[in-house]
Protein backbone atom coordinates (compact mmCIF):
# COMPACT_ATOMS: atom_id res chain seq x y z
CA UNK A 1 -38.55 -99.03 84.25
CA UNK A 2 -36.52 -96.49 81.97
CA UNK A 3 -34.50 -93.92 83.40
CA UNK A 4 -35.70 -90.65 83.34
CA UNK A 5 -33.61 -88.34 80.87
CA UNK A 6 -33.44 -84.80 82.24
CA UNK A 7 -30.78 -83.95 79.77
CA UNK A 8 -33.18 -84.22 76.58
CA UNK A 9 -36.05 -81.95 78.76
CA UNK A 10 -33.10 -79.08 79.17
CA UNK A 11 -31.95 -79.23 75.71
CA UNK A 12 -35.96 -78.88 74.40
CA UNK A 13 -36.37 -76.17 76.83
CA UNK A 14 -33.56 -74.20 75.85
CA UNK A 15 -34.35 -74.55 71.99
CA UNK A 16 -37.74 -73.08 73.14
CA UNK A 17 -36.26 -70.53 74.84
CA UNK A 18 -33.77 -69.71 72.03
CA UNK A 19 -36.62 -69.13 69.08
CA UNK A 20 -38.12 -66.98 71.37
CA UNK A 21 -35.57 -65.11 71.69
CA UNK A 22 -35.15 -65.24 67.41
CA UNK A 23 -38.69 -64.69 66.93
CA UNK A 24 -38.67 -61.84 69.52
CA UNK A 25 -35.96 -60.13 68.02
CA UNK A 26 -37.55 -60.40 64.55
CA UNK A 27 -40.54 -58.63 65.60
CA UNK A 28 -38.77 -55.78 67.24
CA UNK A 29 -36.98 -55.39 64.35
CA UNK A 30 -40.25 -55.42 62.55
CA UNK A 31 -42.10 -52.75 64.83
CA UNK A 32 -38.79 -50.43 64.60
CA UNK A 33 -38.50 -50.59 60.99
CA UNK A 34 -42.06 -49.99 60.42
CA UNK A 35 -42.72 -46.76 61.77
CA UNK A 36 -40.84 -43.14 61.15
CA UNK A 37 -39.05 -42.60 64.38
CA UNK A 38 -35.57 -43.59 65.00
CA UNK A 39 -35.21 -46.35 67.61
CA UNK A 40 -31.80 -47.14 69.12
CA UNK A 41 -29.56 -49.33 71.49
CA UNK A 42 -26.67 -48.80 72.52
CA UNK A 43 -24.23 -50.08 74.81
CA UNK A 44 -21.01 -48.42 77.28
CA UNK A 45 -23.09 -45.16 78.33
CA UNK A 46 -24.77 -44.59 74.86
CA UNK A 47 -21.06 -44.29 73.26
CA UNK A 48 -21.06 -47.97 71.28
CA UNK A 49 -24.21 -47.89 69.26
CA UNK A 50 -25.56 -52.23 68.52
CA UNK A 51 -28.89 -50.85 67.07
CA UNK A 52 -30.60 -48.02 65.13
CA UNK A 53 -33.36 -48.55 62.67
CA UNK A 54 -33.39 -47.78 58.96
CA UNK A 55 -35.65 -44.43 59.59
CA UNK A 56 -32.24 -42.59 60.45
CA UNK A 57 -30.94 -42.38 56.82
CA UNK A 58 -34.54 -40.76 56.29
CA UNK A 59 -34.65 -38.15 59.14
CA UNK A 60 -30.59 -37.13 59.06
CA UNK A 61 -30.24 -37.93 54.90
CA UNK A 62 -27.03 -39.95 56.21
CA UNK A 63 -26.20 -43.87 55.73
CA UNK A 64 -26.62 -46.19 58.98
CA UNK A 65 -23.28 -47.38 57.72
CA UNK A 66 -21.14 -44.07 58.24
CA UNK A 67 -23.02 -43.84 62.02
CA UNK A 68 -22.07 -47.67 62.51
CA UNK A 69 -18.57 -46.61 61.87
CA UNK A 70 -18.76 -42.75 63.45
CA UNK A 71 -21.20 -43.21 66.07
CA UNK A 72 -20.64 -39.36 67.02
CA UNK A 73 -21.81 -38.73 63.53
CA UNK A 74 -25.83 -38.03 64.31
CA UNK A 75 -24.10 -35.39 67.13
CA UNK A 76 -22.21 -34.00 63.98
CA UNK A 77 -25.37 -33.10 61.79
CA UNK A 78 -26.67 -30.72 65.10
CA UNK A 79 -26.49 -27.23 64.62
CA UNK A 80 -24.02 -25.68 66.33
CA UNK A 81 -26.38 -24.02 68.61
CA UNK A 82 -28.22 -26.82 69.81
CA UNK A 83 -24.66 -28.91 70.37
CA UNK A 84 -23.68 -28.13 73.54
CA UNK A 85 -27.18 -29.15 75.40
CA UNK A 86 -27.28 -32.28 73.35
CA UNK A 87 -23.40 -32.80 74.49
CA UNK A 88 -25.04 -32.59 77.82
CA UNK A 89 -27.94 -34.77 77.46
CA UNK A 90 -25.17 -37.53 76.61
CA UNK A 91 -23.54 -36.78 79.64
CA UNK A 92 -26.21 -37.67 82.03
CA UNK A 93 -27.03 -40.74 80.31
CA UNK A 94 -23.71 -42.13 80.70
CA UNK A 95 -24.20 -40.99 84.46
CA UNK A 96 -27.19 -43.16 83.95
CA UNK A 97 -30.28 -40.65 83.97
CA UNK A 98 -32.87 -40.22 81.26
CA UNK A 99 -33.32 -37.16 78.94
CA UNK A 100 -35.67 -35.86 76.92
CA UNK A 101 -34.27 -32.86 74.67
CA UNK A 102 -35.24 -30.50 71.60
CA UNK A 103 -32.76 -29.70 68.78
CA UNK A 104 -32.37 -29.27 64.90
CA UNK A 105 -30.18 -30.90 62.30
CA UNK A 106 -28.76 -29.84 59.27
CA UNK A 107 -29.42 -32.84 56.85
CA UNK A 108 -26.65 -32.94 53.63
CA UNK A 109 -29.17 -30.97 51.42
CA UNK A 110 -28.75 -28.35 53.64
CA UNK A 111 -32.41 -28.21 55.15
CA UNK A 112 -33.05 -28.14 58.84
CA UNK A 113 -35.18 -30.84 61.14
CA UNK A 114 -36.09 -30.52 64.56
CA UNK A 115 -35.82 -33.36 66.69
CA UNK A 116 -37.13 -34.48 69.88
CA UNK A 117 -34.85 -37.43 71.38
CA UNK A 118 -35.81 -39.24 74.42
CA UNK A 119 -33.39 -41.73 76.38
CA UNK A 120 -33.82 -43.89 79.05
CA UNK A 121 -30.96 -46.22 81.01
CA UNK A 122 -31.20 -50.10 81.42
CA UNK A 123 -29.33 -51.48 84.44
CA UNK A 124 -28.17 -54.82 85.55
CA UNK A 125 -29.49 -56.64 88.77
CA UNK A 126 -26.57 -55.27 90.57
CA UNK A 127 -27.69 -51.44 89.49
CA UNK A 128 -24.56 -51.30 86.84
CA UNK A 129 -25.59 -49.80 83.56
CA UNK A 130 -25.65 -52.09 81.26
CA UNK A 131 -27.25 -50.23 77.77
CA UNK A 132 -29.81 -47.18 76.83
CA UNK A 133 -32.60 -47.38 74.57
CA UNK A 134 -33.88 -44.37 73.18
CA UNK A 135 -36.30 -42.75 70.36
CA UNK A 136 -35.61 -39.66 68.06
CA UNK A 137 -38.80 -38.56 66.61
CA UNK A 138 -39.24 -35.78 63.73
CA UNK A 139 -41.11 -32.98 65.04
CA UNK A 140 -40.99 -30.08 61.96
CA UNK A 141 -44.35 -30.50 61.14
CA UNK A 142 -45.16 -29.36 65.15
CA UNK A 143 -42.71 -26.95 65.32
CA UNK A 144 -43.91 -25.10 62.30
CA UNK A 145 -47.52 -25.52 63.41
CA UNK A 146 -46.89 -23.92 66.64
CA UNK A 147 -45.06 -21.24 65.03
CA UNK A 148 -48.34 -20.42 62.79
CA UNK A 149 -50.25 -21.02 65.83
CA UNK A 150 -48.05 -18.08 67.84
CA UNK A 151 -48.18 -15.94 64.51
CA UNK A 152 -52.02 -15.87 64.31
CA UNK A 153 -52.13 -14.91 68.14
CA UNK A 154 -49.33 -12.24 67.13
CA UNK A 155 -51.68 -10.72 64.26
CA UNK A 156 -55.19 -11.47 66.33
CA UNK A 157 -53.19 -9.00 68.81
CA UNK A 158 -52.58 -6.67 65.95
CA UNK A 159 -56.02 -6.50 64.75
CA UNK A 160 -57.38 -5.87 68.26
CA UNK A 161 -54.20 -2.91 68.77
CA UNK A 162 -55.47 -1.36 65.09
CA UNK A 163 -59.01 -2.05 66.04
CA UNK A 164 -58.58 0.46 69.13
CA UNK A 165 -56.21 2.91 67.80
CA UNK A 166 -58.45 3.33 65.05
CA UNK A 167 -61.71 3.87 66.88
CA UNK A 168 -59.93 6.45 69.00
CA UNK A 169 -58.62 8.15 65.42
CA UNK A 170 -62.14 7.44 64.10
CA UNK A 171 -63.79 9.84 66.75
CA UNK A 172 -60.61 12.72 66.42
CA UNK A 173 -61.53 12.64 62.00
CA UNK A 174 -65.15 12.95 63.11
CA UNK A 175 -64.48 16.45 64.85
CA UNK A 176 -62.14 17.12 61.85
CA UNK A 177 -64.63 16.67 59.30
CA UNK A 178 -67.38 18.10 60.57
CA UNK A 179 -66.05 21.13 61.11
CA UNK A 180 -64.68 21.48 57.59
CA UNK A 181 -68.16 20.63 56.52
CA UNK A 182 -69.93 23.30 58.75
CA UNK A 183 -67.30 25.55 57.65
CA UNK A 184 -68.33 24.88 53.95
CA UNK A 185 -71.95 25.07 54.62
CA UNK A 186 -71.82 28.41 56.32
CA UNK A 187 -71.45 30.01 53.04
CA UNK A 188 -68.68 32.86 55.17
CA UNK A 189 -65.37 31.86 53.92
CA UNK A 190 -63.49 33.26 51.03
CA UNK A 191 -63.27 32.00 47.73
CA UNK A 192 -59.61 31.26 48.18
CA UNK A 193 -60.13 28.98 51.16
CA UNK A 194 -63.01 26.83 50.00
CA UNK A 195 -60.62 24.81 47.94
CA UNK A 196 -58.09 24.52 50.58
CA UNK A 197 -61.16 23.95 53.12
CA UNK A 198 -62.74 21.21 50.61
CA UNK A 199 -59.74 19.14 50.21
CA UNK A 200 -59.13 18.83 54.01
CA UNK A 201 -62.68 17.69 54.27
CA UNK A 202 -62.01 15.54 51.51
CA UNK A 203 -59.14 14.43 52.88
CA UNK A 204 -60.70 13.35 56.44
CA UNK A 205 -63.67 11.71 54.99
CA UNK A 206 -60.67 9.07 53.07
CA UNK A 207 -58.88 9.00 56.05
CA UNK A 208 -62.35 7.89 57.71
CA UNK A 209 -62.63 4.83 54.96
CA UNK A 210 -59.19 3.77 55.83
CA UNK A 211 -59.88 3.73 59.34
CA UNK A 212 -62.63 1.79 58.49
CA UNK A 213 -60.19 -0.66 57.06
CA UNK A 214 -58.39 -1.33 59.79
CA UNK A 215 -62.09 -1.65 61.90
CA UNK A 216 -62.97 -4.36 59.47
CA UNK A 217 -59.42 -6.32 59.70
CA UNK A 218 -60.25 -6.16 63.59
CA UNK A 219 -63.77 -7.21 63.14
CA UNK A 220 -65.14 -3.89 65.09
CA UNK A 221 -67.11 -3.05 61.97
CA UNK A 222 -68.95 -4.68 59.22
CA UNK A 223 -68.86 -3.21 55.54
CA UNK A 224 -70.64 -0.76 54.93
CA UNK A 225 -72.47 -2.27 51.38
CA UNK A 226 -74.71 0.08 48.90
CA UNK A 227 -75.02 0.41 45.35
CA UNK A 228 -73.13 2.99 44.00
CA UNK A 229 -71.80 3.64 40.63
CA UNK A 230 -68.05 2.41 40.11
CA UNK A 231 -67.18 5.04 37.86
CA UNK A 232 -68.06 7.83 39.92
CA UNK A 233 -65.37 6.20 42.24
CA UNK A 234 -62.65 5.45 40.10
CA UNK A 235 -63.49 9.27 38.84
CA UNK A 236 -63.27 10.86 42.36
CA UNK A 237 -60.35 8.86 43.61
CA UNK A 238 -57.89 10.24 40.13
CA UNK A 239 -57.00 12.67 41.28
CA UNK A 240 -55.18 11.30 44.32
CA UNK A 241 -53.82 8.05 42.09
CA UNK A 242 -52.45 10.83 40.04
CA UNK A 243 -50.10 12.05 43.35
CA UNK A 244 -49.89 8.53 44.68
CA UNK A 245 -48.22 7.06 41.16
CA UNK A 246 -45.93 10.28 40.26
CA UNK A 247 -45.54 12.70 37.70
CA UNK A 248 -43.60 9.77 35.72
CA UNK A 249 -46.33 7.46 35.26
CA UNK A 250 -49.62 8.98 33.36
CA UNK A 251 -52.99 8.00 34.33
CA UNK A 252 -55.70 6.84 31.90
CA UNK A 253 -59.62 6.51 32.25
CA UNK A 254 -61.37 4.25 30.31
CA UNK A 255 -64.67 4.74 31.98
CA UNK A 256 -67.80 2.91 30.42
CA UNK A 257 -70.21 5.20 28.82
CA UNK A 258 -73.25 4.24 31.01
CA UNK A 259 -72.91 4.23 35.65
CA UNK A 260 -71.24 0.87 36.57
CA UNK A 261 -73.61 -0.01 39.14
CA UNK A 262 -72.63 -2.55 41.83
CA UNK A 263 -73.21 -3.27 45.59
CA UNK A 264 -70.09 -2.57 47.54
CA UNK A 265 -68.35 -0.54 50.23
CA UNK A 266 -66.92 2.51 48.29
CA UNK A 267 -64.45 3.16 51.31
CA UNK A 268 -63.21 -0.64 50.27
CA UNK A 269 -63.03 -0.22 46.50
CA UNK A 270 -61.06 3.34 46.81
CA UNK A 271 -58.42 1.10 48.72
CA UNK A 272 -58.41 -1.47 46.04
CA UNK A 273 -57.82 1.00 43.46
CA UNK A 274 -54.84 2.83 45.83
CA UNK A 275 -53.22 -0.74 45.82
CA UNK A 276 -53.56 -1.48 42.66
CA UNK A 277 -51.82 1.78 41.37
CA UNK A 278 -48.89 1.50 44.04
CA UNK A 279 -48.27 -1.88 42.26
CA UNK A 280 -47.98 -0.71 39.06
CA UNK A 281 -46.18 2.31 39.86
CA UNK A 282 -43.36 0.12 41.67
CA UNK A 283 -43.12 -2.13 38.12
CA UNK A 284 -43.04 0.89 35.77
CA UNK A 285 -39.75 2.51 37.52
CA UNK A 286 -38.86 3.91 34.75
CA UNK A 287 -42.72 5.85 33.53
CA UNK A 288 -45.04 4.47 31.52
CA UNK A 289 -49.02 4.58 31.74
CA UNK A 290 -51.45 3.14 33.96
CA UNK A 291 -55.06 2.85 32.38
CA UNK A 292 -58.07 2.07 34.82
CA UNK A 293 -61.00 1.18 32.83
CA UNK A 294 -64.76 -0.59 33.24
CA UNK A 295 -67.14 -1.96 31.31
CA UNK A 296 -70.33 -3.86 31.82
CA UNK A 297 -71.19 -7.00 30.11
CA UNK A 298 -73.98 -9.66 30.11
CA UNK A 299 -73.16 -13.59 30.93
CA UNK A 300 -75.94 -15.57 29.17
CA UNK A 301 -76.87 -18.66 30.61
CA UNK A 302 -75.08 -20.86 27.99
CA UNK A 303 -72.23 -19.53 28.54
CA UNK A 304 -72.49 -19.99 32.90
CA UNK A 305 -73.19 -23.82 32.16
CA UNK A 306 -69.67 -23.99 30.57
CA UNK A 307 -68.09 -22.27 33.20
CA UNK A 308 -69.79 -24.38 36.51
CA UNK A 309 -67.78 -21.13 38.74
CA UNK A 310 -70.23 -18.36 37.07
CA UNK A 311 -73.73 -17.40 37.32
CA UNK A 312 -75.52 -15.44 34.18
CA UNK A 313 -76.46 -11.74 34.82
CA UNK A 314 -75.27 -8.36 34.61
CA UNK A 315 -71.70 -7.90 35.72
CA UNK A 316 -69.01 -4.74 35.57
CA UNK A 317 -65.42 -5.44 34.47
CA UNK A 318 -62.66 -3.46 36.25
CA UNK A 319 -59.49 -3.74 34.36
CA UNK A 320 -56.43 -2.07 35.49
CA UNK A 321 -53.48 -1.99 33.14
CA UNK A 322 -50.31 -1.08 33.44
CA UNK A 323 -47.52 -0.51 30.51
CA UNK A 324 -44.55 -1.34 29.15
CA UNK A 325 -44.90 -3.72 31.67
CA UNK A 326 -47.22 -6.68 29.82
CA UNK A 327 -49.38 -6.48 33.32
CA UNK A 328 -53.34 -6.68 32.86
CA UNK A 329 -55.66 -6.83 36.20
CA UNK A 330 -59.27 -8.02 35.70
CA UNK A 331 -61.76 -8.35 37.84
CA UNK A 332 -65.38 -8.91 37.48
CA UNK A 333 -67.77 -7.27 39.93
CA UNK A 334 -71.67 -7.76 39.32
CA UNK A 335 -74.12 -5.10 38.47
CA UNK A 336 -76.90 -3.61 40.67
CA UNK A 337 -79.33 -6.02 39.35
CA UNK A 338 -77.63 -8.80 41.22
CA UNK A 339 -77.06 -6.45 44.34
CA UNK A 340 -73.86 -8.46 44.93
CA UNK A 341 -69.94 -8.16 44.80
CA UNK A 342 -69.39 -10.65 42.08
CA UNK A 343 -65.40 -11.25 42.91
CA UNK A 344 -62.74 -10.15 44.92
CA UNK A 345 -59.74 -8.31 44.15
CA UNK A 346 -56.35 -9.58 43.28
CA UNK A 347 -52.93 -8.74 44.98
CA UNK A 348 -52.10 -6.32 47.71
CA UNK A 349 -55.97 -5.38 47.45
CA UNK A 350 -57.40 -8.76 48.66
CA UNK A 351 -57.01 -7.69 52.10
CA UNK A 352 -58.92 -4.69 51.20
CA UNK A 353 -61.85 -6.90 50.29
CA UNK A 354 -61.65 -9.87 52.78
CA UNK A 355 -65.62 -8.82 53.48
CA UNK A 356 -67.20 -8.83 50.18
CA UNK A 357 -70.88 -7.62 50.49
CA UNK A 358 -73.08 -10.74 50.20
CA UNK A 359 -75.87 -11.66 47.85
CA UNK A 360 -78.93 -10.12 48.61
C-alpha cells in the first residue's frame, strides 16, 4: 500500500491558487485599461500609489510615469479653487472614510476638465487600513450639458418675463394709438400738428410690431402672415433706417419696378430690415452706403432638379448691401403665388423670423 503524499496535493493546490491569482490580475488589468475612467490603488492612506490605469495620461494630459514618481502630482493639475476640498477629501480617506467629490483640472494645454473622484477604504481583518481603491471619471460633457440645460430654463424665464411685460405695454400702445388715430380722423387739428400727430401714431403702431416680437419669442402670439407687397415695406420703413444708420452712411433703394408680393408678417420683416442696417452701419464706421434692393425672379423646374433644396416658382430677392465693406446679404423670399415665406433671414435678423409663415 503506497503512502499517501500530501505534500504533492499542497504544492498542486497552491499552483492553482497562484494562476488564479495571475489570471485574475490580468483581467483587472484588462477591464481597467479598457474603459475611460481612471481606476486606482493605492496603499499607506492613499499617499503610495501601486496602481492607476493608462486612461490618466488621457484625462490629466500627464505621463503615469511623472505620477509614479510624484504621486501628489494629479493634486497639482487642480485648480486652485477646487484644492483645498480635494486636500480634504484625502484627509478622510487616510482617516479611513470614503469620498465622493467634484473638481476641475487644468491639463498642460491649458484646457479645463471636471472630475468626479470617488474613494472607498479596504481594511484588514483586524479593521487596520490596509489600501483604497478609487475611480476618477470625466464629467465635462455633463457639466456643460447641465449648464445648457440651466441656460434654456434661464431664457424660457426670459421669454415668459418679455411675454408679460409686453402684453401689459401692448394694451398701454393700444390707448396710445388710438387716440392719435381718432385725433387724425377728427379732421380738428391744425395743419402744423398733423405731422407731429402722424408720426407718434406711426411711431406706436412700430412699437406695437416690436412688441409683437417679443410675444412671438414667448410664444403668446403667432405671426401674424398676409400678403403684402415688400417694397411698400422697405419704402415705409426708410425713413427710420435713414435715423437708425446716421447721417454718415447714405441709404439706397433699389426697389423692383413691379409690387414684390409675398406672404409674411410685415411687423417681422420691418425688424429684419432694422437689423440688417444696424449691422452694416457698425462695419462702415467710417460712412459709406447701404443699398436695400428687390427683385423678383422665376426658378424653372430644370433648374430646382439641380438644386434638390429649391422648388420652381415665383420668388422675390431681398439683397442688402453694404459698401466699402465687400458685404452682400441675399435672401430669397417667394412670391404671392406660392403664399409662402420662401427663406429666412440671415444674422441678427434670424431671431426676427424664427416663425416663418408656412406654406399654404
Amino acid at each position: 500500500m503506497k503512502p499517501h503524499d500530501t505534500t504533492a496535493k499542497g504544492d498542486g493546490a497552491e499552483e492553482r491558487w497562484r494562476k488564479l491569482h495571475v489570471e485574475a490580475d490580468a483581467w483587472f488589468r484588462s477591464m481597467a485599461e479598457a474603459v475611460d475612467d481612471v481606476f486606482w490603488i493605492s496603499a499607506s492612506g492613499g499617499r503610495e500609489l501601486l496602481y492607476v490605469s493608462p486612461a490618466y495620461e488621457r484625462i490629466w494630459d500627464r505621463s503615469l510615469a511623472e505620477l509614479y514618481a510624484n504621486p501628489h502630482q494629479w493634486v497639482d493639475a487642480v485648480v486652485p479653487e477646487d484644492k483645498a476640498g480635494v486636500l480634504e477629501a484625502r484627509e478622510q480617506l487616510a482617516g479611513g472614510k470614503e469620498y465622493r467629490i467634484e473638481y476641475r483640472i487644468r491639463r498642460r494645454d491649458g484646457t479645463l476638465r471636471w472630475i468626479e473622484g470617488r474613494s472607498y477604504p479596504i481594511r484588514e481583518p483586524a479593521g487596520e487600513l490596509h489600501r483604497a481603491v478609487g475611480v476618477a471619471r470625466d464629467i465635462t460633457r455633463r457639466k456643460q450639458l447641465e449648464a445648457q440645460l440651466l441656460h434654456s430654463q434661464k431664457m424660457e424665464a426670459v421669454g415668459q418675463l418679455a411675454g408679460g411685460i409686453a402684453h401689459d405695454f401692448n394694451n398701454v400702445l393700444t390707448v396710445v394709438t388710438g387716440y392719435a388715430r381718432l385725433l387724425l380722423d377728427g379732421g380738428m387739428m391744425p395743419p402744423d400738428a398733423v405731422e407731429g400727430l402722424t408720426q407718434i401714431y406711426t411711431a406706436g403702431a412700430r412699437a406695437t410690431n416690436l412688441t409683437r416680437q417679443l410675444l412671438l419669442f414667448s410664444r403668446k402670439q403667432t405671426a401674424n402672415c398676409r400678403v403684402v407687397d415688400f417694397n411698400r415695406i422697405v419704402d415705409e420703413i426708410a425713413q427710420i433706417l435713414h435715423r437708425l444708420i446716421g447721417e454718415h452712411i447714405g441709404l439706397k433703394l433699389q426697389l423692383s419696378s413691379a409690387p414684390a408680393w409675398v406672404e409674411a408678417d410685415p411687423g417681422m420683416m420691418e425688424q429684419v430690415l432694422m437689423n440688417l442696417a444696424v449691422n452694416a452701419r457698425d462695419v462702415m464706421t467710417n460712412g459709406g452706403a447701404l443699398t436695400i434692393g428687390t427683385e423678383t425672379v422665376r426658378i424653372d423646374d430644370a433648374w430646382s432638379r439641380h438644386h434638390p433644396s429649391a422648388r420652381s416658382g415665383e420668388f422675390v430677392i431681398l439683397s442688402v448691401r453694404d459698401s466699402p465693406a465687400a458685404a452682400f446679404r441675399r435672401r430669397i423670399f417667394s412670391a404671392s403665388s406660392n403664399r409662402s415665406l420662401r427663406r429666412r433671414t440671415l444674422g441678427a435678423a434670424r431671431g426676427s423670423a424664427s416663425q416663418p409663415c408656412s406654406a399654404s
